[in-house]
Protein backbone atom coordinates (compact mmCIF):
# COMPACT_ATOMS: atom_id res chain seq x y z
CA UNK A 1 18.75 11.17 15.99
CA UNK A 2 19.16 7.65 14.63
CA UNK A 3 17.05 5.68 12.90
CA UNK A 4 16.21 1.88 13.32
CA UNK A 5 18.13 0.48 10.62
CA UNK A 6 20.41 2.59 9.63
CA UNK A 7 23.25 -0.34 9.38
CA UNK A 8 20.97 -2.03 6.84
CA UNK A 9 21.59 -2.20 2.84
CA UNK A 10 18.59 -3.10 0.62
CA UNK A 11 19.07 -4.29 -2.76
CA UNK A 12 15.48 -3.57 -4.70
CA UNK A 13 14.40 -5.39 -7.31
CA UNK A 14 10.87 -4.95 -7.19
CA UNK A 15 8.62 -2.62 -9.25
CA UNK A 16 4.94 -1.89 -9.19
CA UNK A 17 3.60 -1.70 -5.85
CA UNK A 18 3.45 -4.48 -3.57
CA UNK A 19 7.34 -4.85 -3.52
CA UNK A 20 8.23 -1.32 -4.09
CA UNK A 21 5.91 -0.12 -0.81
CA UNK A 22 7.80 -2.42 1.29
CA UNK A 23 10.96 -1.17 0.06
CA UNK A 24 10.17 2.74 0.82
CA UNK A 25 8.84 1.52 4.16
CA UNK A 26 12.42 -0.07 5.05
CA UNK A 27 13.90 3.31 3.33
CA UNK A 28 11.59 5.15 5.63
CA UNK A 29 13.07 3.36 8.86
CA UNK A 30 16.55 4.27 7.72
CA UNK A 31 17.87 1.56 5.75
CA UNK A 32 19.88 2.22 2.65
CA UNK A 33 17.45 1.45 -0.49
CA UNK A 34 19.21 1.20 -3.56
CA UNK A 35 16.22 0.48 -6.34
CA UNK A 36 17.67 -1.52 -9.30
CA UNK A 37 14.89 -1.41 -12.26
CA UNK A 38 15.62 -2.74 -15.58
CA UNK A 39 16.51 -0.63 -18.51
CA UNK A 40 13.03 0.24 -19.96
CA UNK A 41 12.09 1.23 -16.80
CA UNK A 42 9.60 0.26 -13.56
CA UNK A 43 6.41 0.57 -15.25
CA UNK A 44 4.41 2.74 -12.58
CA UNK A 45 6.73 5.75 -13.78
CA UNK A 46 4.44 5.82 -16.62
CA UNK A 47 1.73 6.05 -14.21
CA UNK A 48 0.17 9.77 -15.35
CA UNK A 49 -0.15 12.56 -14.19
CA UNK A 50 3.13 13.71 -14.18
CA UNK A 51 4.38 16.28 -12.89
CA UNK A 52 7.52 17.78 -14.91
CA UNK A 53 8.24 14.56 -16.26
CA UNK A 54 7.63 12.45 -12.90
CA UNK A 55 4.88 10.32 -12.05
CA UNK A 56 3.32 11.13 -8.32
CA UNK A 57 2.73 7.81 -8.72
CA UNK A 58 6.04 6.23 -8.70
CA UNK A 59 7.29 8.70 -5.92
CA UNK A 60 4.90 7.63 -3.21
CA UNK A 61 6.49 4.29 -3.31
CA UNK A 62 10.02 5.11 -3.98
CA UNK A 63 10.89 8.16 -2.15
CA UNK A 64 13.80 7.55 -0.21
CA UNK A 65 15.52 5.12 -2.77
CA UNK A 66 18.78 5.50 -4.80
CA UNK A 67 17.69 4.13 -8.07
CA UNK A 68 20.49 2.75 -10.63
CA UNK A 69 19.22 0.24 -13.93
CA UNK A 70 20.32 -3.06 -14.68
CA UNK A 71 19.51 -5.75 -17.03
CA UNK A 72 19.50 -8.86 -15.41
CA UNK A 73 19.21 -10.69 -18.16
CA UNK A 74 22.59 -10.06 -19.21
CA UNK A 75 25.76 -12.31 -17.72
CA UNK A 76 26.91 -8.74 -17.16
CA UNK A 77 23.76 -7.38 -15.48
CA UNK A 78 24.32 -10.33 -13.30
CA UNK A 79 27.69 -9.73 -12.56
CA UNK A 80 27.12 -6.42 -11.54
CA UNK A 81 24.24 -7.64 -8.99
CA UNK A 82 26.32 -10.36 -7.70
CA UNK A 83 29.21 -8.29 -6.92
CA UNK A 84 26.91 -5.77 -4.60
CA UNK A 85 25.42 -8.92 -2.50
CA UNK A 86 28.15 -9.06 -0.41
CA UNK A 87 27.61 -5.81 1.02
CA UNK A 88 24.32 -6.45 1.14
CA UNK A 89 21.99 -7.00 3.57
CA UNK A 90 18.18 -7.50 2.34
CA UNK A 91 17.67 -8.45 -1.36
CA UNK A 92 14.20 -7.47 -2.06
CA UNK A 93 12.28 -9.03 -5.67
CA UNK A 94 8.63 -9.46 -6.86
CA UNK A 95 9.22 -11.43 -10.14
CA UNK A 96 6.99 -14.94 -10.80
CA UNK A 97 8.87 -17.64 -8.53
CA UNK A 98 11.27 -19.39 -10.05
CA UNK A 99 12.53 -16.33 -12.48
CA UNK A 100 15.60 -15.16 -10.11
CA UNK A 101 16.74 -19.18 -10.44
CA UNK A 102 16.84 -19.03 -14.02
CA UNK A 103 19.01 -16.08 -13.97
CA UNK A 104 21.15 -17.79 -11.35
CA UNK A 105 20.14 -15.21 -8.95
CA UNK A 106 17.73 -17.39 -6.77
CA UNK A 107 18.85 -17.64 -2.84
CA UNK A 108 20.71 -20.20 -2.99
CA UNK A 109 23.27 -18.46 -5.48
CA UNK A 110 23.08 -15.10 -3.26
CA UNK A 111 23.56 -17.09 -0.07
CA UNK A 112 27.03 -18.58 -1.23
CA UNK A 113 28.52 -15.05 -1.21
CA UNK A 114 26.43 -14.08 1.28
CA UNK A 115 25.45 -15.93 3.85
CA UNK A 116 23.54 -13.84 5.87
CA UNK A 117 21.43 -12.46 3.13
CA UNK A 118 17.63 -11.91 3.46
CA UNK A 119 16.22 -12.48 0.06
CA UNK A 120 12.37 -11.42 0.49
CA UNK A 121 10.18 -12.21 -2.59
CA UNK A 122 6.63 -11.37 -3.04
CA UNK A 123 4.13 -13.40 -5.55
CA UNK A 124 0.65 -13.25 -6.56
CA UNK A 125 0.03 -16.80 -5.50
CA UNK A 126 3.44 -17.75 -3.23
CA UNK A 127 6.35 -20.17 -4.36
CA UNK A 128 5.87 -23.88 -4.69
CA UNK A 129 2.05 -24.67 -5.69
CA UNK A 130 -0.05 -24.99 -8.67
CA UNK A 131 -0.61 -21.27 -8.89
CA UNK A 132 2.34 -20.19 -8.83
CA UNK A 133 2.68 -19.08 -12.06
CA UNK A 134 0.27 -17.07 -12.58
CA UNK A 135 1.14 -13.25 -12.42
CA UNK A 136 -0.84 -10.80 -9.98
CA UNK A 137 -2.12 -7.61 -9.97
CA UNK A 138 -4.44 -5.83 -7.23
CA UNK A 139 -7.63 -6.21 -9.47
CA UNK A 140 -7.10 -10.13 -10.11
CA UNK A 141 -6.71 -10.92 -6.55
CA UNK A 142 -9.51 -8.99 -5.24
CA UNK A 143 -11.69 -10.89 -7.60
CA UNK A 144 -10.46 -14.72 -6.72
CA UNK A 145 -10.05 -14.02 -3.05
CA UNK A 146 -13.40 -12.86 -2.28
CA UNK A 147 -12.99 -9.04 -1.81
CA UNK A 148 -15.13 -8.20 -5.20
CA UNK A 149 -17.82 -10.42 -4.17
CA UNK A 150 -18.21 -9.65 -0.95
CA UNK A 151 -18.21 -5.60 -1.31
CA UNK A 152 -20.70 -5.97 -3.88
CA UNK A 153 -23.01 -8.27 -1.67
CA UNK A 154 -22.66 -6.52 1.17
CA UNK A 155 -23.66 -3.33 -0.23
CA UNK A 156 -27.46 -4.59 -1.77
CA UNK A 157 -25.94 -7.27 -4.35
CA UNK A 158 -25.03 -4.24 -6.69
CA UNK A 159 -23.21 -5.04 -9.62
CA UNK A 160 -19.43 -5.71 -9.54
CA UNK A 161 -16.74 -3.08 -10.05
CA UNK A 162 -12.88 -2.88 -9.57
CA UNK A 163 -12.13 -0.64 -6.44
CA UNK A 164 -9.67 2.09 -7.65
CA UNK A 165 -6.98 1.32 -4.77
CA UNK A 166 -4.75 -1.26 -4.94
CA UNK A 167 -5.51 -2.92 -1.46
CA UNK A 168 -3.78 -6.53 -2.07
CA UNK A 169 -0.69 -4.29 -3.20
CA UNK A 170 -0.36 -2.02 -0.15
CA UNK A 171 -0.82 -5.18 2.22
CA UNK A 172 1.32 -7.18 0.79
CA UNK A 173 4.14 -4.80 1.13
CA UNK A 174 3.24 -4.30 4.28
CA UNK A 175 3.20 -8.30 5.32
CA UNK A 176 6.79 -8.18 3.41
CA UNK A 177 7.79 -5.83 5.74
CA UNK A 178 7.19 -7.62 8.79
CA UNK A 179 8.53 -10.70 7.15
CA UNK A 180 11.83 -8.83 6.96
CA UNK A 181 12.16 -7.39 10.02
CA UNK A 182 11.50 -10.79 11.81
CA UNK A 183 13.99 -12.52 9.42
CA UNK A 184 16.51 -9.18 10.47
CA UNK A 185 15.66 -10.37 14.29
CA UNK A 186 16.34 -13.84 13.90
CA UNK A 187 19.75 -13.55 11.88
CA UNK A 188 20.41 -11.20 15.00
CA UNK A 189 20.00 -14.12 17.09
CA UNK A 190 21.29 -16.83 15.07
CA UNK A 191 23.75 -15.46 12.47
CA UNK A 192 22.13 -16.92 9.30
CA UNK A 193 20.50 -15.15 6.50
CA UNK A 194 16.98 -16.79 4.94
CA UNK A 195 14.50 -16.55 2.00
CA UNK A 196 11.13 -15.39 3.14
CA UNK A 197 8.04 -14.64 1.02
CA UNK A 198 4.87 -13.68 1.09
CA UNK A 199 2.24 -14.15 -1.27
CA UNK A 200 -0.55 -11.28 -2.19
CA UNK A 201 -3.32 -13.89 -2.08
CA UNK A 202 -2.63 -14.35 2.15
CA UNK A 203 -1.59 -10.85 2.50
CA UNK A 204 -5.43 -10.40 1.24
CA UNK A 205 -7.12 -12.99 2.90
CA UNK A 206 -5.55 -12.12 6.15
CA UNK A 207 -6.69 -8.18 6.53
CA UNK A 208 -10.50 -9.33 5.24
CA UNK A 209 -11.82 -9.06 8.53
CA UNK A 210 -15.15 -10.69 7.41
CA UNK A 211 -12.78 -13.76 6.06
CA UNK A 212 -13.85 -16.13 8.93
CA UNK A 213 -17.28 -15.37 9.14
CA UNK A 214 -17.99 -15.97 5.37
CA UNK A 215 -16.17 -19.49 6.17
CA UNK A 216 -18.31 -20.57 8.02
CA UNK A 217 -20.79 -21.06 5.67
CA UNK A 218 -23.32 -19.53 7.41
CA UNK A 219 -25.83 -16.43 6.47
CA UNK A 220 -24.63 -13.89 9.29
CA UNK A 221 -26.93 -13.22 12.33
CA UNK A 222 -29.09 -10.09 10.86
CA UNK A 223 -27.73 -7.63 13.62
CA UNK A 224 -24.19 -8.35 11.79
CA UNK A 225 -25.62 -6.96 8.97
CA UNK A 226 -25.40 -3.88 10.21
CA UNK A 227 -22.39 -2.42 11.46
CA UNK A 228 -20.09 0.75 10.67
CA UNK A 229 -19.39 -0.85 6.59
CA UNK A 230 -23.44 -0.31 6.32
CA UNK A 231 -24.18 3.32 7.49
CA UNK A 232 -25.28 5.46 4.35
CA UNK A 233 -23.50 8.87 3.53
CA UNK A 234 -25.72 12.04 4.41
CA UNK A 235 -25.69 14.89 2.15
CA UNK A 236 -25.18 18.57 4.69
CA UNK A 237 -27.35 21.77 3.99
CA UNK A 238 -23.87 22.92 2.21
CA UNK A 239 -23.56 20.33 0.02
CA UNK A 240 -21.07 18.45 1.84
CA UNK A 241 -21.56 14.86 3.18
CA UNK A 242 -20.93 12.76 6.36
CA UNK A 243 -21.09 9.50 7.52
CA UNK A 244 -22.17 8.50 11.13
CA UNK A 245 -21.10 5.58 12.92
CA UNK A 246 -24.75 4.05 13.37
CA UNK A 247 -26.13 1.36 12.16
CA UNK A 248 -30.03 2.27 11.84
CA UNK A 249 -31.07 -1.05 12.17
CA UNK A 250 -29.72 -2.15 15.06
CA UNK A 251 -31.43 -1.72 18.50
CA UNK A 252 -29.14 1.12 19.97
CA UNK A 253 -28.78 2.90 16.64
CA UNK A 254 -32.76 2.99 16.94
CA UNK A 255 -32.87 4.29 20.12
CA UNK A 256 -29.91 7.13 19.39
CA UNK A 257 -31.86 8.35 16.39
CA UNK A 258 -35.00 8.61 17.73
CA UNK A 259 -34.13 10.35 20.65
CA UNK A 260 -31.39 12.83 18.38
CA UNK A 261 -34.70 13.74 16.33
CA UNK A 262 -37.08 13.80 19.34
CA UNK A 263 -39.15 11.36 17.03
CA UNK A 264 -40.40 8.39 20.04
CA UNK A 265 -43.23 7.83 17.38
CA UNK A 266 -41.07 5.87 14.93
CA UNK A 267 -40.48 3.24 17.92
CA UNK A 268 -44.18 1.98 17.18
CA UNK A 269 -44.34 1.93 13.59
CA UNK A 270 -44.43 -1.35 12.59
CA UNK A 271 -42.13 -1.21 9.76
CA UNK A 272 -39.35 -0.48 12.76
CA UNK A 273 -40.73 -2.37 15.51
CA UNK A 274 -37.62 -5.06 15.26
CA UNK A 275 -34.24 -5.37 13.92
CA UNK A 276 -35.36 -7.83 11.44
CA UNK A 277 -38.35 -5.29 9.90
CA UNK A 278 -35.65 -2.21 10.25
CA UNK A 279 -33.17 -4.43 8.15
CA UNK A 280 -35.95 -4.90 5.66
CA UNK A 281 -37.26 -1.12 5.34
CA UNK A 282 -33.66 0.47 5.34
CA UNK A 283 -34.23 2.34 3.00
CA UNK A 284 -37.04 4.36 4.95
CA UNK A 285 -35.35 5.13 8.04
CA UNK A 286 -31.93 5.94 6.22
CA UNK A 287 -34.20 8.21 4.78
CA UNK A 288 -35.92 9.73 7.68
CA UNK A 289 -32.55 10.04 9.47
CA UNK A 290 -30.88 12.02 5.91
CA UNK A 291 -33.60 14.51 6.35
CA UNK A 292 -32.48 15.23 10.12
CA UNK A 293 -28.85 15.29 9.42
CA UNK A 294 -30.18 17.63 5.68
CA UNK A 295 -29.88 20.56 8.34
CA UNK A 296 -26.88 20.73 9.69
CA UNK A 297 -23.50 22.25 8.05
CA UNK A 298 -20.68 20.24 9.35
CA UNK A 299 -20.20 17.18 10.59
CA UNK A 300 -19.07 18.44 14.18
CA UNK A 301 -22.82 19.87 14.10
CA UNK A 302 -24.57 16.36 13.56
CA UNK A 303 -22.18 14.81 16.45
CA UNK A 304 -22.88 17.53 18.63
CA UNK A 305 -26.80 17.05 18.22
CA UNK A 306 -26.81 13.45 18.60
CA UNK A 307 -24.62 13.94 22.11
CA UNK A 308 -23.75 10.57 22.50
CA UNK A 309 -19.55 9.84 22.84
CA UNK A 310 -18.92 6.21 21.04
CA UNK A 311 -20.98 8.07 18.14
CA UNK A 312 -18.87 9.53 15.89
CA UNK A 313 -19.51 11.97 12.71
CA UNK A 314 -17.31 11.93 9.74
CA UNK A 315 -17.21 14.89 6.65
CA UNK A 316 -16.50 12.75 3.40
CA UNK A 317 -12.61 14.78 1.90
CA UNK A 318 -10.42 14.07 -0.60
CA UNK A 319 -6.62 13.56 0.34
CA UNK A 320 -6.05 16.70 -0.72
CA UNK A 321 -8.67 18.62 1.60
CA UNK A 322 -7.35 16.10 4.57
CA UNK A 323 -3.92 17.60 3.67
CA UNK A 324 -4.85 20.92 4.16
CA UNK A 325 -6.07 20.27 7.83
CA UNK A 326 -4.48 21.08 11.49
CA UNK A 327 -4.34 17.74 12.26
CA UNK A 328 -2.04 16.77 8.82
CA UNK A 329 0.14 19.96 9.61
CA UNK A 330 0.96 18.97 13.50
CA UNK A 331 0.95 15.09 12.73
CA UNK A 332 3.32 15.81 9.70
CA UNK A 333 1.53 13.41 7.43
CA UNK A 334 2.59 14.65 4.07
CA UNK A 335 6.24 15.20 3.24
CA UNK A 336 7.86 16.62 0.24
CA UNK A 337 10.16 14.39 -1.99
CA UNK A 338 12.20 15.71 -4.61
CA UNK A 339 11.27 14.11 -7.85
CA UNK A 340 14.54 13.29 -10.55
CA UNK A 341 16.94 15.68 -11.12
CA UNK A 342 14.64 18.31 -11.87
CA UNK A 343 14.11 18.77 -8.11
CA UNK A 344 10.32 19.55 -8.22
CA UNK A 345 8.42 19.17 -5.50
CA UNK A 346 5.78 16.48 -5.06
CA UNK A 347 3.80 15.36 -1.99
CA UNK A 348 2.98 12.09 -0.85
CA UNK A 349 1.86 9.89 2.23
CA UNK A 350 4.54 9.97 5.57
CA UNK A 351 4.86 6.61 7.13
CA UNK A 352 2.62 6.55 10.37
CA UNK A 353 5.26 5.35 12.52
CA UNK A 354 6.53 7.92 15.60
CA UNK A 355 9.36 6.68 17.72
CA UNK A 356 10.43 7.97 21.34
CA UNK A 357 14.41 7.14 20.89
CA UNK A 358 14.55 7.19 16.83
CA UNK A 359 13.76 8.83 13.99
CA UNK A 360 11.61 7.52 11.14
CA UNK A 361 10.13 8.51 8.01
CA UNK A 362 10.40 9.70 4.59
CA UNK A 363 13.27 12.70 4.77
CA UNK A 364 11.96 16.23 3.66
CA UNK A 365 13.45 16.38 0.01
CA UNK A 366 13.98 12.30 -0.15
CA UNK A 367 14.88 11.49 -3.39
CA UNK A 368 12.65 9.43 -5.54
CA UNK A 369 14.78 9.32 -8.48
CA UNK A 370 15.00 9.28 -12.25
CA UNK A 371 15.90 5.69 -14.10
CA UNK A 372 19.64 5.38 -13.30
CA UNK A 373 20.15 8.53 -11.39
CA UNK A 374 22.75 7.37 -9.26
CA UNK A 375 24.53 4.39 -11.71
CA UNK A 376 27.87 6.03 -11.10
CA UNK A 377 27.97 6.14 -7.46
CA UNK A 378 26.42 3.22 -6.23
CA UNK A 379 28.02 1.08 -8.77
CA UNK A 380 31.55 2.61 -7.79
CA UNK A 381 30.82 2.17 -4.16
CA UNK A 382 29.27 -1.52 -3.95
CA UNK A 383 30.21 -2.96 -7.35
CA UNK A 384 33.88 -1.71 -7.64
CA UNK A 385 33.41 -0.68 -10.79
CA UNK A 386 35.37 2.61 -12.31
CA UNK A 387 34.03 5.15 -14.80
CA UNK A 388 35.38 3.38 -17.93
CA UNK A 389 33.59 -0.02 -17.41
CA UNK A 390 30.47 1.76 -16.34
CA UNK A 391 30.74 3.52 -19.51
CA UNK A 392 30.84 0.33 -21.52
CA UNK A 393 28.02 -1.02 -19.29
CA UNK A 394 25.76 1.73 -20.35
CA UNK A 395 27.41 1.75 -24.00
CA UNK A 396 25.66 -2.35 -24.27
CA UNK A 397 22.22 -1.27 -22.72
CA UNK A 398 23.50 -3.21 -19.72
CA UNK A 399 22.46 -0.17 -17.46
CA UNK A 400 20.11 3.56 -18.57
CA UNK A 401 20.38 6.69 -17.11
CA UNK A 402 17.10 9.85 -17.21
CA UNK A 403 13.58 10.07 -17.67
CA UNK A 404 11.95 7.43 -19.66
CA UNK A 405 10.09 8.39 -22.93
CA UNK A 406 6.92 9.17 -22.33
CA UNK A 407 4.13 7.17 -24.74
CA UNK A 408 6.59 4.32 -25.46
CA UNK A 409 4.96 0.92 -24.36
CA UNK A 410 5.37 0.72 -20.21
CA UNK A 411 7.62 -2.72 -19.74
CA UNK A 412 5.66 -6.06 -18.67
CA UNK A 413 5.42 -6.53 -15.00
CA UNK A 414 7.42 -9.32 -13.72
């Protein structure tokens, strides 16, 4: 079957995550991703663990790409790079703005061989403006655009602490995405290529769905308090854990509970009487409530007992355990990528997308290759260049082939 952009060459010149993601996703839909990482490497394959040499790490968000090196900072690195844009469809980058100018590899440059190129950059901070400089990481934006703050307020004022996932990453790549595929739509329609770019700062701002009520400078009504992001975690009689969709405080989580646990009498204590006294004493009838739900095994059980449909009761898993699941084995959720030349297995993440009239997603036994796997053939195919100059390329440090070394410094991001 075909797949939606099948006709489409991406030249990658992102590492990390946030450029990287978009670039598998693209790769997932069927476009041609050729990677391009410098010489010493894209620094999440130093990511550990490893498996055989290959970080799980760098697979998720590479699988799917043909990856050659290149030093761009050499007039033959360049050289090498210009001579593919032609073919070229999509040049994809995450360096600070203003870096691919000083190489002479901004748009502009690109554009005059190609003219219908897409050249998509993503930034910590976006192009043009007094942050623009700065470099970006996950952590750092979470922390000036509000997330950090706000997960630690809304969960008691506790003190503040990184998250482990790298949320402005993952939707920033995903914003890129949809950047590109507009940009795609519109050169469809009007024959001209563009620069787009998205900044990780927006990307973050615009999936906080609690952005526009902190702007308004106003304390939340107390029944928004509440909510799904408040309901506690309940420890089983196995030792597993579930959350359910309640929020205690609220009138209809009070009336659900109490009627679950046949317990009428906690609708006159005064500590409950009204939302406002329930948001105050918590604590209690979180507590009251984890002693109910203390006797059940699963969390089918609890849902069952509290019979009521928009209430919903979920076991707390690790990926691993959701892997292992019906519903991962007939959705096809996890796929199998072939990691290097080694060809071992590793599993990561399918894209969520399902098509009627195409096929999408990461290929059983993608590739997500070593550093310079496939120099030879992609730079005989889109470069032109033959065996002898490729050899002199690699000769000068100009391109690197297999596995990084292990416990050398990772490169500097961008």
């Amino acid at each position: 079957m075909e797949r939606p952009l099948q006709d489409v060459l991406v030249l990658d010149l992102t590492r990390a995550v946030a450029g990287p993601i978009a670039g598998r996703l693209l790769a997932d839909l069927g476009a041609r991703v050729v990677k391009i990482e410098p010489p010493d490497a894209d620094l999440t394959r130093f990511v550990v663990p490893h498996v055989d040499g290959q970080s799980a790490y760098f697979a998720q968000f590479n699988a799917g790409k043909e990856c050659i090196s290149l030093d761009l900072t050499t007039e033959a690195g360049r050289e090498v790079l210009m001579a593919m844009v032609p073919k070229a469809d999509i040049v994809l980058e995450n360096y600070r703005p203003g870096v691919l100018d000083k190489l002479r590899l901004g748009y502009d440059a690109l554009a005059e061989v190609n003219p219908g190129i897409i050249v998509a950059s993503v930034s910590g901070w976006g192009h043009g403006n007094s942050r623009s400089h700065r470099g970006a990481f996950a952590g750092v934006l979470h922390a000036e655009a509000g997330v950090t703050e706000m997960v630690a307020r809304r969960r008691g004022n506790e003190p503040y602490r990184n998250d482990p996932m790298s949320h402005a990453d993952t939707y920033t790549g995903l914003h890129a995405l949809g950047a590109i595929l507009a940009a795609l739509h519109m050169r469809h329609r009007t024959g001209h290529g563009q620069a787009v770019e998205v900044s990780m700062a927006e990307s973050t701002l615009m999936c906080n769905d609690l952005a526009a009520t902190d702007l308004t400078g106003q304390d939340p009504q107390i029944g928004f308090k509440g909510g799904q992001n408040w309901a506690a975690i309940y420890p089983l009689s196995n030792g597993r854990h579930v959350t359910v969709t309640l929020d205690l405080t609220a009138n209809f989580g009070m009336k659900v509970i109490t009627a679950a646990m046949d317990r009428p009498d906690l609708r006159e204590d005064p500590r409950f009487a009204r939302v406002e006294d329930r948001v105050n004493h918590r604590t209690e009838i979180e507590a009251i409530f984890a002693e109910w739900v203390s006797q059940f095994d699963s969390a089918e059980a609890v849902e069952a007992a509290i019979g009521v449909k928009s209430v919903m009761a979920a076991e707390v898993r690790t990926v691993s355990e959701l892997a292992e699941t019906e519903w991962a084995h007939e959705r096809g959720a996890f796929v199998d990528v072939v990691a290097g030349e080694t060809a071992v297995p590793l599993t990561v993440p399918q894209s969520p997308w399902r098509f009627t009239g195409a096929d999408a997603g990461a290929l059983p036994g993608s590739v997500s290759g070593d550093r310079g796997q496939h120099n030879r053939e992609v730079l005989a195919e889109l470069a032109g260049l033959d065996d002898s100059t490729i050899d002199v390329l690699e000769a000068d440090g100009v391109i690197s082939a297999g596995p990084p070394v292990f416990g050398q410094s990772a490169p500097t991001r961008r």
